[in-house]
C-alpha atoms as a PDB file:
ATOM      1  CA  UNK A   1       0.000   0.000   0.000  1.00  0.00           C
ATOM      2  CA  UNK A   2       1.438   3.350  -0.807  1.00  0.00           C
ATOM      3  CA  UNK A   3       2.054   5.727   2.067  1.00  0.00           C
ATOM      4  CA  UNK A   4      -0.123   8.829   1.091  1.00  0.00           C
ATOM      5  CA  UNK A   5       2.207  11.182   2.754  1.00  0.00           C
ATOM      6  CA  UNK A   6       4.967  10.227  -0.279  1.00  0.00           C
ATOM      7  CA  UNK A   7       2.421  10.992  -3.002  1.00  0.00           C
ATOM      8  CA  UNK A   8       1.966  14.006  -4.624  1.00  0.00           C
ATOM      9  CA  UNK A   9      -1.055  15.027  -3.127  1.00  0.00           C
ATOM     10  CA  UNK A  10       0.378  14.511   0.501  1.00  0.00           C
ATOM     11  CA  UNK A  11       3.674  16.525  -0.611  1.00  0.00           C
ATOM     12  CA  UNK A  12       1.237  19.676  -1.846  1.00  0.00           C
ATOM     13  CA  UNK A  13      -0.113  19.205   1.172  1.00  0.00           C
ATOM     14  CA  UNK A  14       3.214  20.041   2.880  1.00  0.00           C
ATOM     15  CA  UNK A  15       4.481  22.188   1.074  1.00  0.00           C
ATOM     16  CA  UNK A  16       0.909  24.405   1.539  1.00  0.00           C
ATOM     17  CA  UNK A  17       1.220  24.141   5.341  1.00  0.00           C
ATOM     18  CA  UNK A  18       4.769  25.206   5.107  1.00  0.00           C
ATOM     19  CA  UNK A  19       4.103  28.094   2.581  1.00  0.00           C
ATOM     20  CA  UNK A  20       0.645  29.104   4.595  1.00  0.00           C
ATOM     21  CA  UNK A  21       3.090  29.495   8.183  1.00  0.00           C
ATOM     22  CA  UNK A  22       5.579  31.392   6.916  1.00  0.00           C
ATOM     23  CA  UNK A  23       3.094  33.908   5.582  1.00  0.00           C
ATOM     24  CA  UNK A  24       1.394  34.044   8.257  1.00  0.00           C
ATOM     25  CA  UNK A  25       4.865  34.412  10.309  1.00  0.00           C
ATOM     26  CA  UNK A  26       5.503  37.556   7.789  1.00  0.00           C
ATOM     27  CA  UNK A  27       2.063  39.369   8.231  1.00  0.00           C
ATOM     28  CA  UNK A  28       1.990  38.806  11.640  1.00  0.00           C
ATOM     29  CA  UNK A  29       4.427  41.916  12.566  1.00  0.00           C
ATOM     30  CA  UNK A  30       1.796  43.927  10.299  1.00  0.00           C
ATOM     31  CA  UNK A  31      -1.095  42.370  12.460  1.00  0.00           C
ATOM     32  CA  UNK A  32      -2.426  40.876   9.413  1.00  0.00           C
ATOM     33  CA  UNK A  33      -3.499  37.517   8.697  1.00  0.00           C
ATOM     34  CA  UNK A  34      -3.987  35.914   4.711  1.00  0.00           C
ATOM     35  CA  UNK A  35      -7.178  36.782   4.240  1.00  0.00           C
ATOM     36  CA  UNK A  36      -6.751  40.251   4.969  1.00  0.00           C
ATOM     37  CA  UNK A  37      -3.725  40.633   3.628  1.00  0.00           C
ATOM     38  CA  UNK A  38      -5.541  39.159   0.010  1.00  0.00           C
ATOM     39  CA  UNK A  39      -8.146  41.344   1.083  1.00  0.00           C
ATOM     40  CA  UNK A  40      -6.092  44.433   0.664  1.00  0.00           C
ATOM     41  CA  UNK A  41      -4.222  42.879  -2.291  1.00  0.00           C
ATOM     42  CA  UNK A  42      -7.665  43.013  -4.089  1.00  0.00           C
ATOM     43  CA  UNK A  43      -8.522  46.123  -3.303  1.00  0.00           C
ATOM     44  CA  UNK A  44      -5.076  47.892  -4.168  1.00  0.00           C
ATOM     45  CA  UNK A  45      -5.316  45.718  -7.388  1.00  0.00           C
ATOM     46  CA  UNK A  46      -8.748  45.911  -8.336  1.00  0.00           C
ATOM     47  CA  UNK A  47     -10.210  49.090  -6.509  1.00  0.00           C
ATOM     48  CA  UNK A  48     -13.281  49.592  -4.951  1.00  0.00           C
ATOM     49  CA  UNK A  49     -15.266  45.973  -5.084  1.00  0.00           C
ATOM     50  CA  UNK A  50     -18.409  45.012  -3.967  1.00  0.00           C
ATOM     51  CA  UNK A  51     -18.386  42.237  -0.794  1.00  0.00           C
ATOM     52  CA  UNK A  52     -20.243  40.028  -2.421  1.00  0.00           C
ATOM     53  CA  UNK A  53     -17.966  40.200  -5.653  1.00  0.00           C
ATOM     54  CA  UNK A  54     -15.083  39.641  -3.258  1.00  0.00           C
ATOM     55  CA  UNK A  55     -15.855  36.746  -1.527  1.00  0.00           C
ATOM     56  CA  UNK A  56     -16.715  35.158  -4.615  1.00  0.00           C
ATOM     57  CA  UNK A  57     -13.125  36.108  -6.280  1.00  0.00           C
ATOM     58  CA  UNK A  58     -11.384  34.821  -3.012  1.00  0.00           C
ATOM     59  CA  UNK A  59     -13.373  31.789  -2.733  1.00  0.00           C
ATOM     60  CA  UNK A  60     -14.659  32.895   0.540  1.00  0.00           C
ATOM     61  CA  UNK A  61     -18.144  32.598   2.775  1.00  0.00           C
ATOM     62  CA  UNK A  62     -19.807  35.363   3.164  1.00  0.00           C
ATOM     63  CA  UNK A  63     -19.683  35.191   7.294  1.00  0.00           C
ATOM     64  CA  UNK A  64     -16.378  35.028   6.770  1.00  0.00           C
ATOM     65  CA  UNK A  65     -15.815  37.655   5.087  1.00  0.00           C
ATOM     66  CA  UNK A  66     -18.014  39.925   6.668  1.00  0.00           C
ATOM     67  CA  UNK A  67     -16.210  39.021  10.087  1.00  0.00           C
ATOM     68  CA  UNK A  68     -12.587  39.955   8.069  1.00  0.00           C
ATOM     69  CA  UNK A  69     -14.123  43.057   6.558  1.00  0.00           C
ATOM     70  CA  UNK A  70     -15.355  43.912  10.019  1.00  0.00           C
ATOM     71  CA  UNK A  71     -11.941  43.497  11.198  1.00  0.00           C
ATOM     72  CA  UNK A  72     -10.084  45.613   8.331  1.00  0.00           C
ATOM     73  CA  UNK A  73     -12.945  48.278   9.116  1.00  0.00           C
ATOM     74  CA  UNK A  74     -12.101  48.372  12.580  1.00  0.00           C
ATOM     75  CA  UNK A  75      -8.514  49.060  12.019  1.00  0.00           C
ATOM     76  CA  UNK A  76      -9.222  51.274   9.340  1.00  0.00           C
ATOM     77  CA  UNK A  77      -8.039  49.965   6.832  1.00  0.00           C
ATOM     78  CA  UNK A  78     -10.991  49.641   4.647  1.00  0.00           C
ATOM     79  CA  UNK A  79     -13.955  51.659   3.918  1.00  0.00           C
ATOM     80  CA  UNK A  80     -16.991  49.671   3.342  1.00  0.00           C
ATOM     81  CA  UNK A  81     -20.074  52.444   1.898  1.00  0.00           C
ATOM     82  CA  UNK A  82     -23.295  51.437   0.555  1.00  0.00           C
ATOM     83  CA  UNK A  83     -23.567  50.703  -2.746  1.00  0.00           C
ATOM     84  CA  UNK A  84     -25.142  54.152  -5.113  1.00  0.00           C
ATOM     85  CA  UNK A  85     -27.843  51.681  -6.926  1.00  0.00           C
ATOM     86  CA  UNK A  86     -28.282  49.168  -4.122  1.00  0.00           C
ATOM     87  CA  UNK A  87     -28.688  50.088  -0.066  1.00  0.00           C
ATOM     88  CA  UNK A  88     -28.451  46.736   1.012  1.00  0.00           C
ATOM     89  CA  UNK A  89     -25.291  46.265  -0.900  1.00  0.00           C
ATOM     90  CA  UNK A  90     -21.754  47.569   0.101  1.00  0.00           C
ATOM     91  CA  UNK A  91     -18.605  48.353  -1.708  1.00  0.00           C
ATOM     92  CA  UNK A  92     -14.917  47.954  -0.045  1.00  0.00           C
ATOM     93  CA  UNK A  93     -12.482  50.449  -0.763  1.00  0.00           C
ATOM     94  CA  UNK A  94      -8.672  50.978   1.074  1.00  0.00           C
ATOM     95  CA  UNK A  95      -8.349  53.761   3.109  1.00  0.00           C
ATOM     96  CA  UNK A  96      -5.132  55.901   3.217  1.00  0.00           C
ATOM     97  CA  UNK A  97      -3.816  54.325   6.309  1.00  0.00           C
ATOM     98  CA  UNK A  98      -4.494  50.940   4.466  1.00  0.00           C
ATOM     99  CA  UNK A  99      -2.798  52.283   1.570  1.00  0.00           C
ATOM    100  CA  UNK A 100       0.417  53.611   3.757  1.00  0.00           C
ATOM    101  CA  UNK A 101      -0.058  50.109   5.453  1.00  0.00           C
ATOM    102  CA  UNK A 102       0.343  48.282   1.865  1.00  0.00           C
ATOM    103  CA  UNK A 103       2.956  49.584   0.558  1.00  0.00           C
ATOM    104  CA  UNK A 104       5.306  48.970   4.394  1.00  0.00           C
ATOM    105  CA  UNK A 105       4.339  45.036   4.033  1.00  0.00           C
ATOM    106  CA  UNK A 106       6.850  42.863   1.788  1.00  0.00           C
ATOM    107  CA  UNK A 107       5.068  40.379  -0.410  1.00  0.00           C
ATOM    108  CA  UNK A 108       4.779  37.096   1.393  1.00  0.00           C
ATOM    109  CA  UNK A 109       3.649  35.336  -1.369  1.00  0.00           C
ATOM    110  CA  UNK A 110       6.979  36.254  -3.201  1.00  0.00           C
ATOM    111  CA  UNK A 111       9.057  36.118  -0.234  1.00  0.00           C
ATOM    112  CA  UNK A 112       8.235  32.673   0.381  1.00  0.00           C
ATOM    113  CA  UNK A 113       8.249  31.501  -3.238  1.00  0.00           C
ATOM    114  CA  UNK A 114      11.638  32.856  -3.277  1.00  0.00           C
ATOM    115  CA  UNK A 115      12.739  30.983  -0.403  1.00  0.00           C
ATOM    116  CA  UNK A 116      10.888  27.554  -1.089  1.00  0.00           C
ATOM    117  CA  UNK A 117      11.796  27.707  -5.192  1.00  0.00           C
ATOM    118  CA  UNK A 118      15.342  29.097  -4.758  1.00  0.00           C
ATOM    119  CA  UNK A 119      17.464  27.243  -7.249  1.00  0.00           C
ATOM    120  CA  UNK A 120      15.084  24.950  -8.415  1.00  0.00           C
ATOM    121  CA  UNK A 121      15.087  23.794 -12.276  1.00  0.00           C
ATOM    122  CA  UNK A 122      12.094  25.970 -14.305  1.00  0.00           C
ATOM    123  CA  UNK A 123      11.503  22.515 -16.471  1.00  0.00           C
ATOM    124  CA  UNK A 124      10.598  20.910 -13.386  1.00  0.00           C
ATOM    125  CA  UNK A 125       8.921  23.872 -12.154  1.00  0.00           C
ATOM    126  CA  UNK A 126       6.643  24.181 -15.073  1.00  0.00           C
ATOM    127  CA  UNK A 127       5.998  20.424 -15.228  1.00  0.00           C
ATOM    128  CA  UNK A 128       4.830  20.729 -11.521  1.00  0.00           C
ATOM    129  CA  UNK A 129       2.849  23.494 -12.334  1.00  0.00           C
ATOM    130  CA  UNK A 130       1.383  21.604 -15.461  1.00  0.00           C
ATOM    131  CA  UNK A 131       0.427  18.747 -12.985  1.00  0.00           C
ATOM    132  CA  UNK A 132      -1.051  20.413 -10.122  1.00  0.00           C
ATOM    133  CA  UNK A 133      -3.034  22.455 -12.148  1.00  0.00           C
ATOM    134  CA  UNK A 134      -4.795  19.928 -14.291  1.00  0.00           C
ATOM    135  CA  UNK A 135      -5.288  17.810 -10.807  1.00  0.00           C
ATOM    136  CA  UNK A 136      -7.069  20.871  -9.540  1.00  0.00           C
ATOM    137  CA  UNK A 137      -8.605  21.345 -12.967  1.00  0.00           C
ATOM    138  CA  UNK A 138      -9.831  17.475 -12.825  1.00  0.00           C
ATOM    139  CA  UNK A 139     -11.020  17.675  -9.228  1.00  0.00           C
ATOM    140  CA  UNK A 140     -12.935  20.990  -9.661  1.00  0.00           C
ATOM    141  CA  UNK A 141     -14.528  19.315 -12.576  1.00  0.00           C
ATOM    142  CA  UNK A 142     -15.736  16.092 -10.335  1.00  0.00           C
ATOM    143  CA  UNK A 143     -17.259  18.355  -7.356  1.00  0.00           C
ATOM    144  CA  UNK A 144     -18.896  20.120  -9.935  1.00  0.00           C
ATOM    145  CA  UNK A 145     -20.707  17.484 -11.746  1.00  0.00           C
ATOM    146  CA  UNK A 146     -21.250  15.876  -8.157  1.00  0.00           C
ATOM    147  CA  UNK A 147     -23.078  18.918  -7.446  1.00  0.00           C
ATOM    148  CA  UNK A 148     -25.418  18.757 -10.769  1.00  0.00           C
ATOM    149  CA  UNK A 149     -26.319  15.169  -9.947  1.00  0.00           C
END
């Protein structure tokens, strides 16, 4: 029987956990976690967006979100106004402070890649990429037909 922590699911696995804590490790001296941190990468990105629009683009429950908005609000870091055309609606927008915030706060996401991809072959790279990506592809394609049945 083959031990699932060798296979390349359990290894993607790993190597998640091991990206997700050093993140965290980096935005934690900016009293950030992820999600707020993608939060404000959005916004920065993207500009204003509407909640709802957000959580679906970050994959992310709407009590969820609304308790990370809250949060981001709180510090102020993120203005969140009612929508022009729609009350009941509300669109997210970084403040200055968020702003002046953003730009102090190195990327984790590049930081780590750097560290975890540092002098590693790009043919090998790309063929993981190829892989994990059509894995993904394959098992987003399953829960959705699961879904339809």
């Amino acid at each position: 029987m083959k031990n699932h922590h060798e296979s390349v699911g359990g290894w993607a696995k790993s190597y998640h956990l091991a990206a997700r804590t050093m993140i965290e490790s980096i935005l934690r001296q900016y009293d950030l976690g992820p999600t707020q941190w993608y939060v404000l990468y959005q916004l920065v990105n993207d500009g204003p967006t509407m909640q709802r629009d957000l959580g679906q683009t970050l994959k992310i429950e709407r009590a969820t979100l609304s308790g990370i908005v809250t949060t981001l609000v709180r510090k102020g870091l993120v203005d969140q106004i009612p929508d022009a055309t729609d009350q009941r609606q509300r669109v997210l927008r970084i403040t200055a402070a968020g702003m002046a915030l953003w730009e102090e706060i190195p990327d984790p996401i590049a930081l780590t890649s750097d560290v975890a991809f540092n002098g590693a072959d790009s043919a090998e790279l790309a063929v993981a990429l190829r892989v994990l990506q059509a894995a993904t592809q394959r098992l987003s394609d399953h829960m959705s037909a699961e879904k339809k049945s």
